[in-house]
C-alpha atoms as a PDB file:
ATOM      1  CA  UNK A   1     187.955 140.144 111.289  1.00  0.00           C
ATOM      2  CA  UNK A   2     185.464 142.092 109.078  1.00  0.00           C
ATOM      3  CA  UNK A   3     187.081 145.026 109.875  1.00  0.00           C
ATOM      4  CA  UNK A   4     190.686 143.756 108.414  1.00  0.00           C
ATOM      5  CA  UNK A   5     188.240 142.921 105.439  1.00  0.00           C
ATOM      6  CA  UNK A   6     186.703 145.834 104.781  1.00  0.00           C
ATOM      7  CA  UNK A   7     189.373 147.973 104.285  1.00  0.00           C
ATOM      8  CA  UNK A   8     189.882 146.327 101.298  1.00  0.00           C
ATOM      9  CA  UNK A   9     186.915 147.152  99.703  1.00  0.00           C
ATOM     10  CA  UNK A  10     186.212 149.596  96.759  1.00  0.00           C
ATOM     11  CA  UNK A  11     184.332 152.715  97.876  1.00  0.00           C
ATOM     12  CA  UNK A  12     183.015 155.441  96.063  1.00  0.00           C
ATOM     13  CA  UNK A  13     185.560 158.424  96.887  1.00  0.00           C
ATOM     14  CA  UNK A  14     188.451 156.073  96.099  1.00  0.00           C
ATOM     15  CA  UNK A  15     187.262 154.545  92.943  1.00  0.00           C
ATOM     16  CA  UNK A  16     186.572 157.804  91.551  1.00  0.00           C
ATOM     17  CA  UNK A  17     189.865 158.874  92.404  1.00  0.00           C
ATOM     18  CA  UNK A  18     191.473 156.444  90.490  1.00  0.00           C
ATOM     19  CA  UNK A  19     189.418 156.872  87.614  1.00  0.00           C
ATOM     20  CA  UNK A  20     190.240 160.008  87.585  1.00  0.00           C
ATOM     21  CA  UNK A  21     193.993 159.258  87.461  1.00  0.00           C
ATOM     22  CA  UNK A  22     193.968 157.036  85.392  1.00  0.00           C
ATOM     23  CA  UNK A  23     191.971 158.523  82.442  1.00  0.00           C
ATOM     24  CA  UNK A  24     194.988 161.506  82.975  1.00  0.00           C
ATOM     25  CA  UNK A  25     197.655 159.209  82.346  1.00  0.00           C
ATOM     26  CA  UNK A  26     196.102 157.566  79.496  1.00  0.00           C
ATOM     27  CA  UNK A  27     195.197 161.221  78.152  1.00  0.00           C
ATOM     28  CA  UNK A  28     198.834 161.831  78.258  1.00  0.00           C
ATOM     29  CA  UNK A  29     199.331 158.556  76.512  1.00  0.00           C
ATOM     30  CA  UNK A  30     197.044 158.890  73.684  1.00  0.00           C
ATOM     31  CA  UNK A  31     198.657 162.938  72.767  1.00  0.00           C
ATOM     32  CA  UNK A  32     202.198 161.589  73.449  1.00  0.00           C
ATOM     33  CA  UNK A  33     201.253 158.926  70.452  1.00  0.00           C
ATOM     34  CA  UNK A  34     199.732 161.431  68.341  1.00  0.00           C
ATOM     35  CA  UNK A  35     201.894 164.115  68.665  1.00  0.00           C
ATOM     36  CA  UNK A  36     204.914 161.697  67.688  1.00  0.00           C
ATOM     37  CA  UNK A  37     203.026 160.061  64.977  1.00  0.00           C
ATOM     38  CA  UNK A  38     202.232 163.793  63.546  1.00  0.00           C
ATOM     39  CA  UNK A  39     205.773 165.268  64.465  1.00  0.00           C
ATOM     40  CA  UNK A  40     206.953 161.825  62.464  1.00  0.00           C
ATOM     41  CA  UNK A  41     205.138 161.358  59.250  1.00  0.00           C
ATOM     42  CA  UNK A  42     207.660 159.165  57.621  1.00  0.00           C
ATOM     43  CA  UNK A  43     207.620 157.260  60.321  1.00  0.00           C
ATOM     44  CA  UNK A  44     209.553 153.697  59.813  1.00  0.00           C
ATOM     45  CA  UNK A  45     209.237 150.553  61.850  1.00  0.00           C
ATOM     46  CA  UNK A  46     212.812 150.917  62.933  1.00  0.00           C
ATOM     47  CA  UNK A  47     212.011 154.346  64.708  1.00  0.00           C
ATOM     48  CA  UNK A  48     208.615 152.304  66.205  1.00  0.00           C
ATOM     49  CA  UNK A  49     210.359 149.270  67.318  1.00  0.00           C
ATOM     50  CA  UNK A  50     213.019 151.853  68.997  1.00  0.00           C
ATOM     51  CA  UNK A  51     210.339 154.211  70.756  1.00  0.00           C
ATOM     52  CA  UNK A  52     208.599 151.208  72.168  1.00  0.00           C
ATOM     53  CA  UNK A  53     212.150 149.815  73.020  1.00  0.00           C
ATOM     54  CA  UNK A  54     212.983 152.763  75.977  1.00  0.00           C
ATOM     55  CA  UNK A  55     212.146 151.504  79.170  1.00  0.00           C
ATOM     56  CA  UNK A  56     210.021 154.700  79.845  1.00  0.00           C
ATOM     57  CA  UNK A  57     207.756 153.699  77.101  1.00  0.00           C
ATOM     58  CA  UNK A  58     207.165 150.349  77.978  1.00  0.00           C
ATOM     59  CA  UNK A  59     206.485 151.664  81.653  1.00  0.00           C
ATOM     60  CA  UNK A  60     204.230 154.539  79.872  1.00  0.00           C
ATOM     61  CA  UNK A  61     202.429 151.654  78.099  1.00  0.00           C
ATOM     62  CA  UNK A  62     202.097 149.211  81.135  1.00  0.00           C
ATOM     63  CA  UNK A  63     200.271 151.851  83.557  1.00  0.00           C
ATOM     64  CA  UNK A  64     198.197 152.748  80.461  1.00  0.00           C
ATOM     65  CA  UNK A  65     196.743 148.438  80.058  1.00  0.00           C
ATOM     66  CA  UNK A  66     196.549 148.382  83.626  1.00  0.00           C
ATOM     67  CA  UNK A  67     194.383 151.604  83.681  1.00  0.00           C
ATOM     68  CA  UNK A  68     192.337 149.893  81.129  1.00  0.00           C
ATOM     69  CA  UNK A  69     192.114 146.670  82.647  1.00  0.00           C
ATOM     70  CA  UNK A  70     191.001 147.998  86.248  1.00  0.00           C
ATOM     71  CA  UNK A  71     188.588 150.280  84.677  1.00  0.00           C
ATOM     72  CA  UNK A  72     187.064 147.187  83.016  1.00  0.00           C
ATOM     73  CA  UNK A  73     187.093 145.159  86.176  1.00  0.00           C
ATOM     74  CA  UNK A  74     185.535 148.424  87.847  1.00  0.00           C
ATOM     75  CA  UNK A  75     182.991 148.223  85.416  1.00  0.00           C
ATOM     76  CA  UNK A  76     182.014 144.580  85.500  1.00  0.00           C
ATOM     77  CA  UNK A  77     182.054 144.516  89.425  1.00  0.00           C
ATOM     78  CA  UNK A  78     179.109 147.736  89.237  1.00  0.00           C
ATOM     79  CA  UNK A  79     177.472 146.106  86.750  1.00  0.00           C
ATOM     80  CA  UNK A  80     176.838 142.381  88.607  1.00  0.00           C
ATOM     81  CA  UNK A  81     177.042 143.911  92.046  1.00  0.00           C
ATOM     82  CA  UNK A  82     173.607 143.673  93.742  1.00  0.00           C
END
């Protein structure tokens, strides 16, 4: 039984891993935004509305919150952990 458990554990290869990943995608995130902020100076809320509309953005923007929100839950977990 604590075998099934533990598999489903964080360890220290994995986590970093992930970290890793994650702070890629949102890298990718954060110059996709600036670049199309810069490459769009006038930009209007219709174009906005319509970039956030395309299902690869909202995707894009989903796997960015949920690379914040693990990395926050990461965090927290090393910081009570005994």
């Amino acid at each position: 039984m604590m075998s099934f458990l533990a598999r489903f554990t964080h360890t220290g290869p994995s986590d970093w891993i992930i970290q890793r990943i994650t702070s890629v995608i949102m890298a990718a995130y954060l110059f996709f935004l600036v670049g199309y902020l810069l490459a769009n100076p006038s930009l209007t809320y219709g174009q906005w509305a319509e970039l956030n509309s395309l299902l690869a953005m909202r995707l894009f923007s989903l796997v960015c919150s949920n690379g914040l929100y693990y990395g926050q839950i990461d965090r927290a977990k090393s910081r009570w952990a005994p």
